[in-house]
PDB file of N, CA and C in Angstrom:
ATOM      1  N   UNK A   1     -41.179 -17.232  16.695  1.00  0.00           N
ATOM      2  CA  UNK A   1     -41.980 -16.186  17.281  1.00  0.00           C
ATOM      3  C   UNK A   1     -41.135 -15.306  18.214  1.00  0.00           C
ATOM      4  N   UNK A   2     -39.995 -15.649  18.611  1.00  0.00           N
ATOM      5  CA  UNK A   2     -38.966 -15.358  19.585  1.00  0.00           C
ATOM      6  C   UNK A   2     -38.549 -13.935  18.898  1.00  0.00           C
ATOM      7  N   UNK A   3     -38.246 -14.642  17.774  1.00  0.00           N
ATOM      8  CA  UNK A   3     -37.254 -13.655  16.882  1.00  0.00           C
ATOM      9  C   UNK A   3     -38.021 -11.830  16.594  1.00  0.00           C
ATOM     10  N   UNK A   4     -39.290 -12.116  16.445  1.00  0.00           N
ATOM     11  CA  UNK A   4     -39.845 -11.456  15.682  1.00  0.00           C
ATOM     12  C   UNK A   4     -40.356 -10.137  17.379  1.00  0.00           C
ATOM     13  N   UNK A   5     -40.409 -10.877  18.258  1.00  0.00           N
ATOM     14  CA  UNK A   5     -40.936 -10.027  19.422  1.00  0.00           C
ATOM     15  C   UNK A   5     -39.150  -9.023  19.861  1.00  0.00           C
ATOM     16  N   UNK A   6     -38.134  -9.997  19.328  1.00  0.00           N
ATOM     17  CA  UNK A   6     -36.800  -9.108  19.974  1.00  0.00           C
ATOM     18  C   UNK A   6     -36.594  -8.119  18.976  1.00  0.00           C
ATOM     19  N   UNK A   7     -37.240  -8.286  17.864  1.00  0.00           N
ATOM     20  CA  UNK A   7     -36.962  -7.226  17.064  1.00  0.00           C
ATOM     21  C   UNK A   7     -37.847  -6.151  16.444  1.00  0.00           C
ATOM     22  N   UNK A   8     -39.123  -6.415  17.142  1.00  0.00           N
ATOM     23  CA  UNK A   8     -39.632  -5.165  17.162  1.00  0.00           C
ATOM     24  C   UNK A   8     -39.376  -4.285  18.701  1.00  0.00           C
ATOM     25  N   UNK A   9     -38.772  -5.466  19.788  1.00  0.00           N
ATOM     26  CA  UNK A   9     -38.305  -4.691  20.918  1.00  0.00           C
ATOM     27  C   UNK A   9     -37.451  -3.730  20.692  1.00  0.00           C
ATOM     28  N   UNK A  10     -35.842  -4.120  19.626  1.00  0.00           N
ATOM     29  CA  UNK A  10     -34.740  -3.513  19.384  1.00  0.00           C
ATOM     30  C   UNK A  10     -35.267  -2.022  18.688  1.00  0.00           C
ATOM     31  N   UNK A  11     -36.457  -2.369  17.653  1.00  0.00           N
ATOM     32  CA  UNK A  11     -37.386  -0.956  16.928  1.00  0.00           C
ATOM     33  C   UNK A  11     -37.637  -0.086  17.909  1.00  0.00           C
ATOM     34  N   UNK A  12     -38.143  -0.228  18.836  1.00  0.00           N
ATOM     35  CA  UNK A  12     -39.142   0.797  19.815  1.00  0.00           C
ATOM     36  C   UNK A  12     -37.589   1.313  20.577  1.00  0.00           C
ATOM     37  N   UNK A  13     -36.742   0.766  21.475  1.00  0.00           N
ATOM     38  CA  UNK A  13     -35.368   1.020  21.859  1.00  0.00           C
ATOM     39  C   UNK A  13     -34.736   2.544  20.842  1.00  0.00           C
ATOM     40  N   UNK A  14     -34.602   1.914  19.755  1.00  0.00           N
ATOM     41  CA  UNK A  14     -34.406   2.512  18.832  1.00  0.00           C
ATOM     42  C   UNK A  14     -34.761   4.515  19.111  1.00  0.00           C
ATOM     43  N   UNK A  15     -35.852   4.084  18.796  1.00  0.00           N
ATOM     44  CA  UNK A  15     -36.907   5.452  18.342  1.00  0.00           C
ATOM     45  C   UNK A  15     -36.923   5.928  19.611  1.00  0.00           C
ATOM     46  N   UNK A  16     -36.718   5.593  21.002  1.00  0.00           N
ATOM     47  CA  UNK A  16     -36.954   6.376  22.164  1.00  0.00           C
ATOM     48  C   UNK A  16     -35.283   7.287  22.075  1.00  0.00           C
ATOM     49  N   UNK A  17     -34.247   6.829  21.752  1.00  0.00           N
ATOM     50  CA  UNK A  17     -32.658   7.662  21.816  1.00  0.00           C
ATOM     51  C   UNK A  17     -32.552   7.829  20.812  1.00  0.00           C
ATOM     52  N   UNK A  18     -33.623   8.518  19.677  1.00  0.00           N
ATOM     53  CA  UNK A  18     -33.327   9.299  18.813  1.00  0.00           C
ATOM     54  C   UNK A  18     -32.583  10.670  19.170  1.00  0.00           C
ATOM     55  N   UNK A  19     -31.877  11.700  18.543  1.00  0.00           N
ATOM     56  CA  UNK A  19     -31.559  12.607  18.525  1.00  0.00           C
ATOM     57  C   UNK A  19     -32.235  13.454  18.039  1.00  0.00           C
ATOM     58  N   UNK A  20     -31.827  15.030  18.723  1.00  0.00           N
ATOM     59  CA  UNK A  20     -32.538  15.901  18.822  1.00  0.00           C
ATOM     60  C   UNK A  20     -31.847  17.363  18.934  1.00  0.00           C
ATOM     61  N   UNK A  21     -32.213  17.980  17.739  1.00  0.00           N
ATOM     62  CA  UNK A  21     -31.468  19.216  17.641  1.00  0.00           C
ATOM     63  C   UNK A  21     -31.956  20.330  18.964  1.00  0.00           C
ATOM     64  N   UNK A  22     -30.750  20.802  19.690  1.00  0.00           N
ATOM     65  CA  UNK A  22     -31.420  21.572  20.674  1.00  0.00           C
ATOM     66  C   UNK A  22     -30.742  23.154  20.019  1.00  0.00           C
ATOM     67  N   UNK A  23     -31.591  24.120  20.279  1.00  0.00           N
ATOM     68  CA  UNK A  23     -30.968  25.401  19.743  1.00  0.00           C
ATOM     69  C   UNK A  23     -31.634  26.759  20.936  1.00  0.00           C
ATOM     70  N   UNK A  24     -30.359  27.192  21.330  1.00  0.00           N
ATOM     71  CA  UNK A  24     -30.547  28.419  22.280  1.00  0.00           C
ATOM     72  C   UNK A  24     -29.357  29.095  22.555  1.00  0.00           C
ATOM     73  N   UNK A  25     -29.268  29.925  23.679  1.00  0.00           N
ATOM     74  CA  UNK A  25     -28.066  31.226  23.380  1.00  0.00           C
ATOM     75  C   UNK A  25     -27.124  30.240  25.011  1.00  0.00           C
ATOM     76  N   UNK A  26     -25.979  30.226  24.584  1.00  0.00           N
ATOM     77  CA  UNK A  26     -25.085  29.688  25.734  1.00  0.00           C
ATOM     78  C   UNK A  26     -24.926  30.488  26.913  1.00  0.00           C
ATOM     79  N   UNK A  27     -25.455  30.431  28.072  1.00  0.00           N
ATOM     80  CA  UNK A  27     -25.309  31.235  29.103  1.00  0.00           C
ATOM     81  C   UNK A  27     -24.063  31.055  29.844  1.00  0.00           C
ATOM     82  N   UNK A  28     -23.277  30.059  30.311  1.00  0.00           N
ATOM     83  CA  UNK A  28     -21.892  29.805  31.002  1.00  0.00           C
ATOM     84  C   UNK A  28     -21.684  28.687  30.414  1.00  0.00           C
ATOM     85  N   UNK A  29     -20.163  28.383  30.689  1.00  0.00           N
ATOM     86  CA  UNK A  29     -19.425  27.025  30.427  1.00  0.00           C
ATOM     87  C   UNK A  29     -18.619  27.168  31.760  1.00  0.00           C
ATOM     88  N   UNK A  30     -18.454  26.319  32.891  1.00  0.00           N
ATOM     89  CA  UNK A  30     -17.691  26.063  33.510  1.00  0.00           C
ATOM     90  C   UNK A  30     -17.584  24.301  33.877  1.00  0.00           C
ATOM     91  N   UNK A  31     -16.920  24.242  34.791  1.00  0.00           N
ATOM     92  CA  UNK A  31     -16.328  22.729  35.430  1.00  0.00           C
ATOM     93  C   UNK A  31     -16.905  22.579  36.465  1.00  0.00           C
ATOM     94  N   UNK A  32     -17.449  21.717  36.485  1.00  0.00           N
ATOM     95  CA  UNK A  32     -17.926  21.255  38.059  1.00  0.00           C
ATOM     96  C   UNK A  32     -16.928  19.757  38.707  1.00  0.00           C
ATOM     97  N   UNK A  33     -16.805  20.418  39.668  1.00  0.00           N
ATOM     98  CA  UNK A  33     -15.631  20.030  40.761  1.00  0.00           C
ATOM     99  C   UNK A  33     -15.951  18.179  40.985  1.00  0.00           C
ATOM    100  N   UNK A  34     -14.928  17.588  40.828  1.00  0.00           N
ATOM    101  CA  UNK A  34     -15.093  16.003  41.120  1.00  0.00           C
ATOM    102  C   UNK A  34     -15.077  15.917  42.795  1.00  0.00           C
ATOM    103  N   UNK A  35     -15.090  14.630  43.494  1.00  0.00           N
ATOM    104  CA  UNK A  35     -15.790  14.064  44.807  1.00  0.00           C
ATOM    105  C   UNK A  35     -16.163  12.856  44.700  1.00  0.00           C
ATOM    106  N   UNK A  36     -16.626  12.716  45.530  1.00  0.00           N
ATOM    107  CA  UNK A  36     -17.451  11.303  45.716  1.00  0.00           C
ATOM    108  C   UNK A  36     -18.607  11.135  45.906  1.00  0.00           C
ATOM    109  N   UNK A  37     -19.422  10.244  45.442  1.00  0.00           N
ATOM    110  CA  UNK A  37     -20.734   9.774  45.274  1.00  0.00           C
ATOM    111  C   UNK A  37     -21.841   9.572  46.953  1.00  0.00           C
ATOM    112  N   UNK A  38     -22.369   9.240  46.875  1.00  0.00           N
ATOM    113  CA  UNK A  38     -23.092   8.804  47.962  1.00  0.00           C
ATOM    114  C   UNK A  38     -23.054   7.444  48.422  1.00  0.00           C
ATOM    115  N   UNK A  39     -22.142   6.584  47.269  1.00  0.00           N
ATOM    116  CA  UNK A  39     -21.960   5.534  47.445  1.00  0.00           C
ATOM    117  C   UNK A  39     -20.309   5.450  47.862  1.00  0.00           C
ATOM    118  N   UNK A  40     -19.610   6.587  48.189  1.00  0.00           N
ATOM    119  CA  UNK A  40     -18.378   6.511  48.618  1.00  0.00           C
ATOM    120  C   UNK A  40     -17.639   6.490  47.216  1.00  0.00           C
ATOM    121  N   UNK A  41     -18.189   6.696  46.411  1.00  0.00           N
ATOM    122  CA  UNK A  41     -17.117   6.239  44.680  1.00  0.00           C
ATOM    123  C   UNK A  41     -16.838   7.876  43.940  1.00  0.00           C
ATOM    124  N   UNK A  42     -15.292   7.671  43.741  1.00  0.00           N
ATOM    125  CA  UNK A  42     -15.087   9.034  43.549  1.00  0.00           C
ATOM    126  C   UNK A  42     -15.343   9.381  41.925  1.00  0.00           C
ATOM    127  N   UNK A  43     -15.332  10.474  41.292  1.00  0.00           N
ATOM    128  CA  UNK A  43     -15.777  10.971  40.266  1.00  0.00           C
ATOM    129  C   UNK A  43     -15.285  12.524  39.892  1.00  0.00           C
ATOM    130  N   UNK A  44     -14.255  11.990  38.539  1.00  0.00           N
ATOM    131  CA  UNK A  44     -13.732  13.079  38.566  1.00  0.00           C
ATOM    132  C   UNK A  44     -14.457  14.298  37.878  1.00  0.00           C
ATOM    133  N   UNK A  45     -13.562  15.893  37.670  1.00  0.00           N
ATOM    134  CA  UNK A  45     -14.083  16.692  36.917  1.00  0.00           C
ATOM    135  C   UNK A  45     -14.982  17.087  36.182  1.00  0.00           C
ATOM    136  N   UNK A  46     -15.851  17.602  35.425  1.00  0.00           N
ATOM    137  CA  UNK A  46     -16.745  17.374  34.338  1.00  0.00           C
ATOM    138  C   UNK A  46     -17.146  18.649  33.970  1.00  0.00           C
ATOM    139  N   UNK A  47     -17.078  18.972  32.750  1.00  0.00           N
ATOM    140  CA  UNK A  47     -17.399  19.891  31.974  1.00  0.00           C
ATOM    141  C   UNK A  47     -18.943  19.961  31.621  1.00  0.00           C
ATOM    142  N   UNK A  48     -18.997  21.591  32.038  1.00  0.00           N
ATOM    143  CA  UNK A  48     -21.046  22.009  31.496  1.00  0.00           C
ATOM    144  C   UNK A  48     -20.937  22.628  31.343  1.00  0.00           C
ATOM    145  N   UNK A  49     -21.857  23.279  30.235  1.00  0.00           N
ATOM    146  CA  UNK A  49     -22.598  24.065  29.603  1.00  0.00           C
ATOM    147  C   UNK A  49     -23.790  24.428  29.904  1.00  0.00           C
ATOM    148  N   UNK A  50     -24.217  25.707  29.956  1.00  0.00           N
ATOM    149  CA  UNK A  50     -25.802  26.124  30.153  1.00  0.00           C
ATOM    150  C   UNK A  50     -26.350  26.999  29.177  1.00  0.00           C
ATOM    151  N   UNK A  51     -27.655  26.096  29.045  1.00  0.00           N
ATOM    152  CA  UNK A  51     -27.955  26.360  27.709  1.00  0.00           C
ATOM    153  C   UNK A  51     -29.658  27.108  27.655  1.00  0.00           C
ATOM    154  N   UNK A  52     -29.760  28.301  27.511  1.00  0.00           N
ATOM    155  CA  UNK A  52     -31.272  29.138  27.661  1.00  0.00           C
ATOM    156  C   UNK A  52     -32.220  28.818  25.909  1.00  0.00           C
ATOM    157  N   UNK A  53     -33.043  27.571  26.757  1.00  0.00           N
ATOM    158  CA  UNK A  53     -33.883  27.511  25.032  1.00  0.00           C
ATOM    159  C   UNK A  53     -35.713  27.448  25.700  1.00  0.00           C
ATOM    160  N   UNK A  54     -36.210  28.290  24.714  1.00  0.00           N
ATOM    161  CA  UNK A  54     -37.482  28.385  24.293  1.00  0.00           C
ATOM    162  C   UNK A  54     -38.222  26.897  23.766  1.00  0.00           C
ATOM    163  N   UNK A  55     -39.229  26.670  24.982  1.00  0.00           N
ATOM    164  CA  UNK A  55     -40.058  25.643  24.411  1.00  0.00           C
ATOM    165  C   UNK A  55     -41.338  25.899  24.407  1.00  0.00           C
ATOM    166  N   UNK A  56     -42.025  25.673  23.148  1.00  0.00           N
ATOM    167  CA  UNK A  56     -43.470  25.991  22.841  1.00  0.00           C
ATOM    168  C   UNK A  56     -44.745  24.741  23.454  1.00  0.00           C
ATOM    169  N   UNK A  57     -45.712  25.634  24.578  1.00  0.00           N
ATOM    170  CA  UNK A  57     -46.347  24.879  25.023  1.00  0.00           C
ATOM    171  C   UNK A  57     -47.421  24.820  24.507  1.00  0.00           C
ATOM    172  N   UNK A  58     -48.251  24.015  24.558  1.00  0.00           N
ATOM    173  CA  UNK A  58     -49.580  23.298  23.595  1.00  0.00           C
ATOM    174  C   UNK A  58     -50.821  24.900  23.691  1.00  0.00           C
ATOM    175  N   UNK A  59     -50.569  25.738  24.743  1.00  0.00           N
ATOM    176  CA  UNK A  59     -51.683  26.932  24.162  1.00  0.00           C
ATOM    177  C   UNK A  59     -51.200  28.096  23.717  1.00  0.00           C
ATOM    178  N   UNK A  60     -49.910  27.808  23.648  1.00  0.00           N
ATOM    179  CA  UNK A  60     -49.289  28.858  22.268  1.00  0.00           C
ATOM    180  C   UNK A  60     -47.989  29.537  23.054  1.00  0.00           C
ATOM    181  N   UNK A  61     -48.334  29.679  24.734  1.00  0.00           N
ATOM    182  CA  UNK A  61     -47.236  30.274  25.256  1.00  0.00           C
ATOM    183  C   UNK A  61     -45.456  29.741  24.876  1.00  0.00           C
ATOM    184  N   UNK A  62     -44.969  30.334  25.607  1.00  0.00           N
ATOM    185  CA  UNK A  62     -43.436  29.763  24.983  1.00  0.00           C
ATOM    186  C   UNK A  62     -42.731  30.221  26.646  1.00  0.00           C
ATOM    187  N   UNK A  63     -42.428  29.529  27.187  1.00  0.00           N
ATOM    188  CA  UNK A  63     -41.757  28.521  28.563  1.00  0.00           C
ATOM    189  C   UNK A  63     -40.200  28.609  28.589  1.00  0.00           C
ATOM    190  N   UNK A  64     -39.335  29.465  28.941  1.00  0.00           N
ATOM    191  CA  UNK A  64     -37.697  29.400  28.735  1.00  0.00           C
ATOM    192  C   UNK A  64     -37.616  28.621  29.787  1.00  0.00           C
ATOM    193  N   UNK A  65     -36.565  28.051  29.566  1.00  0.00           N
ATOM    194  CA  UNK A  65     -35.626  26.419  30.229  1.00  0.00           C
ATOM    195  C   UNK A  65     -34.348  26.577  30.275  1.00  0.00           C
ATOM    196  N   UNK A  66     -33.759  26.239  31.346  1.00  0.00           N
ATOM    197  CA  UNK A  66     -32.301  26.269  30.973  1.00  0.00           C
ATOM    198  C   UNK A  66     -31.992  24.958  31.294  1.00  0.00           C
ATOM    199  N   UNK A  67     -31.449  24.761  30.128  1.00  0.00           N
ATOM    200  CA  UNK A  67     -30.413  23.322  30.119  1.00  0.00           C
ATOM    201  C   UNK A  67     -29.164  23.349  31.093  1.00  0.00           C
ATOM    202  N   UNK A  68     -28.825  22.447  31.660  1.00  0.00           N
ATOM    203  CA  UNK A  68     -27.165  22.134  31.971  1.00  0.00           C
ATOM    204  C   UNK A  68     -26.986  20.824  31.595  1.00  0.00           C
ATOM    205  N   UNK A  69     -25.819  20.720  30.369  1.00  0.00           N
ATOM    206  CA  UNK A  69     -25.334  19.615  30.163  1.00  0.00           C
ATOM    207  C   UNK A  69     -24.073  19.245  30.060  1.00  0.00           C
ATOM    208  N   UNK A  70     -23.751  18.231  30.854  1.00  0.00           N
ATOM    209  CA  UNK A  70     -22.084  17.638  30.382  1.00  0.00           C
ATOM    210  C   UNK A  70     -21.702  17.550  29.257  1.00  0.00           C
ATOM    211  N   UNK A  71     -20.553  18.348  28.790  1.00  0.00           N
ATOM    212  CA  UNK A  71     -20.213  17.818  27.752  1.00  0.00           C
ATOM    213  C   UNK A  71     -18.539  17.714  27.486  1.00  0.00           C
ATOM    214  N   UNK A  72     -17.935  17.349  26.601  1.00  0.00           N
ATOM    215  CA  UNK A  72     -16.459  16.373  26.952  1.00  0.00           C
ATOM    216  C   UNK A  72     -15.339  17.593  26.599  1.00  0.00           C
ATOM    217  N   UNK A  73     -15.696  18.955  26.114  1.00  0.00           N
ATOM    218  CA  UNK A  73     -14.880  20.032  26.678  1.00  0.00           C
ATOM    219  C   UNK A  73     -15.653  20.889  26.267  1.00  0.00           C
ATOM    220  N   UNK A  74     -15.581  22.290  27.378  1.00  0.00           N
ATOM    221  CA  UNK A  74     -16.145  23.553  27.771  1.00  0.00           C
ATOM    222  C   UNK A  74     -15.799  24.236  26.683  1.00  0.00           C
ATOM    223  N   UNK A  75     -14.209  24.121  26.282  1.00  0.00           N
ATOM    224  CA  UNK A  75     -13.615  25.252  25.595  1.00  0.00           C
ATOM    225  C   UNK A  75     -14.414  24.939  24.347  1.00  0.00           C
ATOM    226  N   UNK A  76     -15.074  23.927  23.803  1.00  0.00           N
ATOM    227  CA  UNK A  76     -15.945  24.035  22.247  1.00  0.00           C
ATOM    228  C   UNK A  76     -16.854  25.040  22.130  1.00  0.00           C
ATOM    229  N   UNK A  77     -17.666  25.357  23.862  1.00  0.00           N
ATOM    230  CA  UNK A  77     -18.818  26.235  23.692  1.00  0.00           C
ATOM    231  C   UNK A  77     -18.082  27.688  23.988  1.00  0.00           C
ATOM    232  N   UNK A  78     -17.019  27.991  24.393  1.00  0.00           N
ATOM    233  CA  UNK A  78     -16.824  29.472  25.076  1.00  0.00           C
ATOM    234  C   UNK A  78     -16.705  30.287  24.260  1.00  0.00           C
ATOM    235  N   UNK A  79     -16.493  29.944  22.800  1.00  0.00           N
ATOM    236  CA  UNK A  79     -16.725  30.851  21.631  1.00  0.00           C
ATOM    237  C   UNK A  79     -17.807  31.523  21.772  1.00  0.00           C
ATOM    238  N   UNK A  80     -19.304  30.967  21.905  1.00  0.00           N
ATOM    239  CA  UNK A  80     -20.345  31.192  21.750  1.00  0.00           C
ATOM    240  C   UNK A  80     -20.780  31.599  22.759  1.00  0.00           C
ATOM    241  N   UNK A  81     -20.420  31.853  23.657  1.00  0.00           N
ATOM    242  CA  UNK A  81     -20.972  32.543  25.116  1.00  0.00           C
ATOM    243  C   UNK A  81     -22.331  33.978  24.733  1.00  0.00           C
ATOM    244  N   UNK A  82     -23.026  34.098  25.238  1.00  0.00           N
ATOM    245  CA  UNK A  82     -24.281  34.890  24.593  1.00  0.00           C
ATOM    246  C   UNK A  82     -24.697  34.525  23.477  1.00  0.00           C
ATOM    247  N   UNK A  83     -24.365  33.805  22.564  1.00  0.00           N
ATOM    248  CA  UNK A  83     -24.657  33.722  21.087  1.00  0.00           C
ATOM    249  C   UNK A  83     -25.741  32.418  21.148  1.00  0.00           C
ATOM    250  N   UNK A  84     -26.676  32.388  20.150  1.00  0.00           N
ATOM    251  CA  UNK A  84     -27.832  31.294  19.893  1.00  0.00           C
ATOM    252  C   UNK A  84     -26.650  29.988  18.897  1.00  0.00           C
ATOM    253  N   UNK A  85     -26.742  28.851  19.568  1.00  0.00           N
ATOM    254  CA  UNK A  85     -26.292  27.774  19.001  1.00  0.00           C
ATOM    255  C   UNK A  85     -27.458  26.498  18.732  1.00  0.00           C
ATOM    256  N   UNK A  86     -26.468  25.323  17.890  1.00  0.00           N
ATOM    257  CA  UNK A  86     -27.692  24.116  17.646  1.00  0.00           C
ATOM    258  C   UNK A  86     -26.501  23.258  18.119  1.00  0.00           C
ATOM    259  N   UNK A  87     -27.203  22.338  18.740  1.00  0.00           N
ATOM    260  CA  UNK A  87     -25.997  21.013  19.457  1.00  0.00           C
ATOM    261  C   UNK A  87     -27.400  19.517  19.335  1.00  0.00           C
ATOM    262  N   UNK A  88     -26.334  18.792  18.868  1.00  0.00           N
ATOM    263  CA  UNK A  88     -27.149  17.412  18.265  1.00  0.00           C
ATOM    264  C   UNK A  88     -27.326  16.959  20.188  1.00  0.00           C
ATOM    265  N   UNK A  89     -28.450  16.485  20.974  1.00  0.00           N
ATOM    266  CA  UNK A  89     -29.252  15.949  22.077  1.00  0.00           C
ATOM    267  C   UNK A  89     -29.706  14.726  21.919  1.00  0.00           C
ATOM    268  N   UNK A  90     -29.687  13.890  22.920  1.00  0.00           N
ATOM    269  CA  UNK A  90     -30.693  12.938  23.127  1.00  0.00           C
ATOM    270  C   UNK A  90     -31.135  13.042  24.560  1.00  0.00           C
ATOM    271  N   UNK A  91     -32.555  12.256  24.400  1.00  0.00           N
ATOM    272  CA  UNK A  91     -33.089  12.374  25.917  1.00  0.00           C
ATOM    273  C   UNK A  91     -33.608  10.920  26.165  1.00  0.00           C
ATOM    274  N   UNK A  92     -33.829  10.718  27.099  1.00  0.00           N
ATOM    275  CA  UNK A  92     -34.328   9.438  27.930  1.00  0.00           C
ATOM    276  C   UNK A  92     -34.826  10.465  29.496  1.00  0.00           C
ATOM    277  N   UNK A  93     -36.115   9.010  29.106  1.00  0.00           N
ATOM    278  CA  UNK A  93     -36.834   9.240  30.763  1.00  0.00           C
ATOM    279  C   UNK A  93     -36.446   8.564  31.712  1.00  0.00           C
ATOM    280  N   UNK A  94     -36.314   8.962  32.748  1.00  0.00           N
ATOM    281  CA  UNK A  94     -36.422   8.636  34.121  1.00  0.00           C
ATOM    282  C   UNK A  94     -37.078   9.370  35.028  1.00  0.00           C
ATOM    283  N   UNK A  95     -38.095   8.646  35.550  1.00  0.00           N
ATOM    284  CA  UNK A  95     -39.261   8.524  35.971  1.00  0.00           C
ATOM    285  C   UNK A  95     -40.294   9.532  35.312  1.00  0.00           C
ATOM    286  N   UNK A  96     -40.175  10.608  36.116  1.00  0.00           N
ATOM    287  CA  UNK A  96     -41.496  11.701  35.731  1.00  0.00           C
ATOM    288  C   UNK A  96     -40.506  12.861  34.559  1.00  0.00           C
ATOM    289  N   UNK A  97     -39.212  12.708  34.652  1.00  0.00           N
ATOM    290  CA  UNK A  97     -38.220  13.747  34.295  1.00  0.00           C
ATOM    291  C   UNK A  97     -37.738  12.854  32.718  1.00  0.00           C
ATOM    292  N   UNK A  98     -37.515  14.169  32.145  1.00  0.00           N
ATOM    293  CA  UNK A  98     -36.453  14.214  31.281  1.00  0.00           C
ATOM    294  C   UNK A  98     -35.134  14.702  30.695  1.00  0.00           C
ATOM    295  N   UNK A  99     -34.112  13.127  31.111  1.00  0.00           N
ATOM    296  CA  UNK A  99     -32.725  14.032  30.761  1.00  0.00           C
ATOM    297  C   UNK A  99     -32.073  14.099  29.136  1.00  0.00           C
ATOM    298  N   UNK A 100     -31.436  15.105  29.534  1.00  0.00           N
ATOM    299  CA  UNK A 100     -31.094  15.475  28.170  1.00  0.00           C
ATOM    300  C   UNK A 100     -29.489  15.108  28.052  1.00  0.00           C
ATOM    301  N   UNK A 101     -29.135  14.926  26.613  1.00  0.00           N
ATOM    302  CA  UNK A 101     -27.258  14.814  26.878  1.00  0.00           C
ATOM    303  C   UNK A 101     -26.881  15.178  25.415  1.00  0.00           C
ATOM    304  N   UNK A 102     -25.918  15.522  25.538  1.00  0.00           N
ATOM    305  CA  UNK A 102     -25.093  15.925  24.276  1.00  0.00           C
ATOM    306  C   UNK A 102     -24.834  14.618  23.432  1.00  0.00           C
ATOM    307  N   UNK A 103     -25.005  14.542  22.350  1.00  0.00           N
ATOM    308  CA  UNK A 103     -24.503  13.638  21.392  1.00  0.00           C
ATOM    309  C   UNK A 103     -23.019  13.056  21.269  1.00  0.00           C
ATOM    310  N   UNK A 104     -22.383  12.253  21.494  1.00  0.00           N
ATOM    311  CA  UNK A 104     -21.706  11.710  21.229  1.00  0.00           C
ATOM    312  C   UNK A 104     -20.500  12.072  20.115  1.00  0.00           C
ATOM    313  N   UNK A 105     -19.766  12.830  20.301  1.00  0.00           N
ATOM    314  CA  UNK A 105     -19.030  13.535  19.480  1.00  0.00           C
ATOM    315  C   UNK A 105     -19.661  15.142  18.658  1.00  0.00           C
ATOM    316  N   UNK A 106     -20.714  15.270  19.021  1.00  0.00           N
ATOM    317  CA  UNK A 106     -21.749  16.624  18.607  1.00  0.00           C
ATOM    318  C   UNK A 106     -20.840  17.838  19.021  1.00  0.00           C
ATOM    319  N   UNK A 107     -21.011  18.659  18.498  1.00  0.00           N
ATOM    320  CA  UNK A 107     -20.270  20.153  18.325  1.00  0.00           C
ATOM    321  C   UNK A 107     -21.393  21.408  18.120  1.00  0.00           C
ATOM    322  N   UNK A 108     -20.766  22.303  18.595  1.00  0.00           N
ATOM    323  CA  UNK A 108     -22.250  23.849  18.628  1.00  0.00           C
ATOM    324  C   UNK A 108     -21.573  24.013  17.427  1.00  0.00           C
ATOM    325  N   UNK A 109     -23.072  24.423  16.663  1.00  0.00           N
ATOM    326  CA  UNK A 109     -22.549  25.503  15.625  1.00  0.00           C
ATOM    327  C   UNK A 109     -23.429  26.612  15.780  1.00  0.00           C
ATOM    328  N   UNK A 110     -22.982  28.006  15.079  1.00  0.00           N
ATOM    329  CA  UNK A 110     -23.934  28.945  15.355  1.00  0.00           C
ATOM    330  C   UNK A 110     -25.298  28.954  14.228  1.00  0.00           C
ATOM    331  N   UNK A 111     -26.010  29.509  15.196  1.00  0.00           N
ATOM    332  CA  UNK A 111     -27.687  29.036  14.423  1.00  0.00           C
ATOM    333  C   UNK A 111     -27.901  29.810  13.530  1.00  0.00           C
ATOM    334  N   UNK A 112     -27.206  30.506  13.044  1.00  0.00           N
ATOM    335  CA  UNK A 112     -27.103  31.249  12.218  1.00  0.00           C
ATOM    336  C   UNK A 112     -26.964  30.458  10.544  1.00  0.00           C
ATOM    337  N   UNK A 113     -25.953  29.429  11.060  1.00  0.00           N
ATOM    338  CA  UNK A 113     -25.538  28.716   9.632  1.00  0.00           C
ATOM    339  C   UNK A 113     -26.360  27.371   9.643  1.00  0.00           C
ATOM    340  N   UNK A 114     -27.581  26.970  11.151  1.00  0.00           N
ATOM    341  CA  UNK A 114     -28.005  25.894  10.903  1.00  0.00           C
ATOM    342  C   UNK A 114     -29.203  25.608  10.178  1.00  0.00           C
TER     343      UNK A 114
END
């Protein structure tokens, strides 16, 4: 009975860090500056992207958002600066919020060809 409860646990795990095509026009790519934590622990450099996408709300309006997300180099998106792209996402909750992150080796392409 053990078996059968860890593996519909591992199912549901699963399906919450699905991926998720995000698509909008790249507003900046810069670096945000490393430091230290609040816990005294330092942390270097890190590359973001900001990303302007349209989300459709349940009475028809449509809600612009801007994303900022880390991702493991700037120079992939600076091609596309003004231009509408698709970049593979996942999200997870924490608490009332939802964060978003770049996929794991994921690349913009223009939405044009997606």
């Amino acid at each position: 009975m053990c078996s059968l409860l860890t593996i519909t646990t591992t199912l549901l795990v699963l399906e919450i860090y699905q991926m998720i095509k995000l698509e909008g026009i790249v507003l900046n790519v810069f670096t945000q500056q490393g430091g230290q934590n609040k816990k005294g622990e330092s942390f270097d450099d890190r590359d973001k992207v900001q990303i302007l996408g349209a989300m459709d709300l349940p009475n028809g309006d449509v809600k612009n958002e801007l994303f900022t997300l880390s991702v493991d180099d700037y120079r992939d998106f600076k091609d596309f600066l003004n231009r509408k792209i698709c970049i593979a996402v996942g999200a997870m909750a924490s608490g009332r919020n939802v964060i978003f992150y770049v996929a794991k080796g994921a690349k913009p392409i223009s939405a044009e060809f997606a």
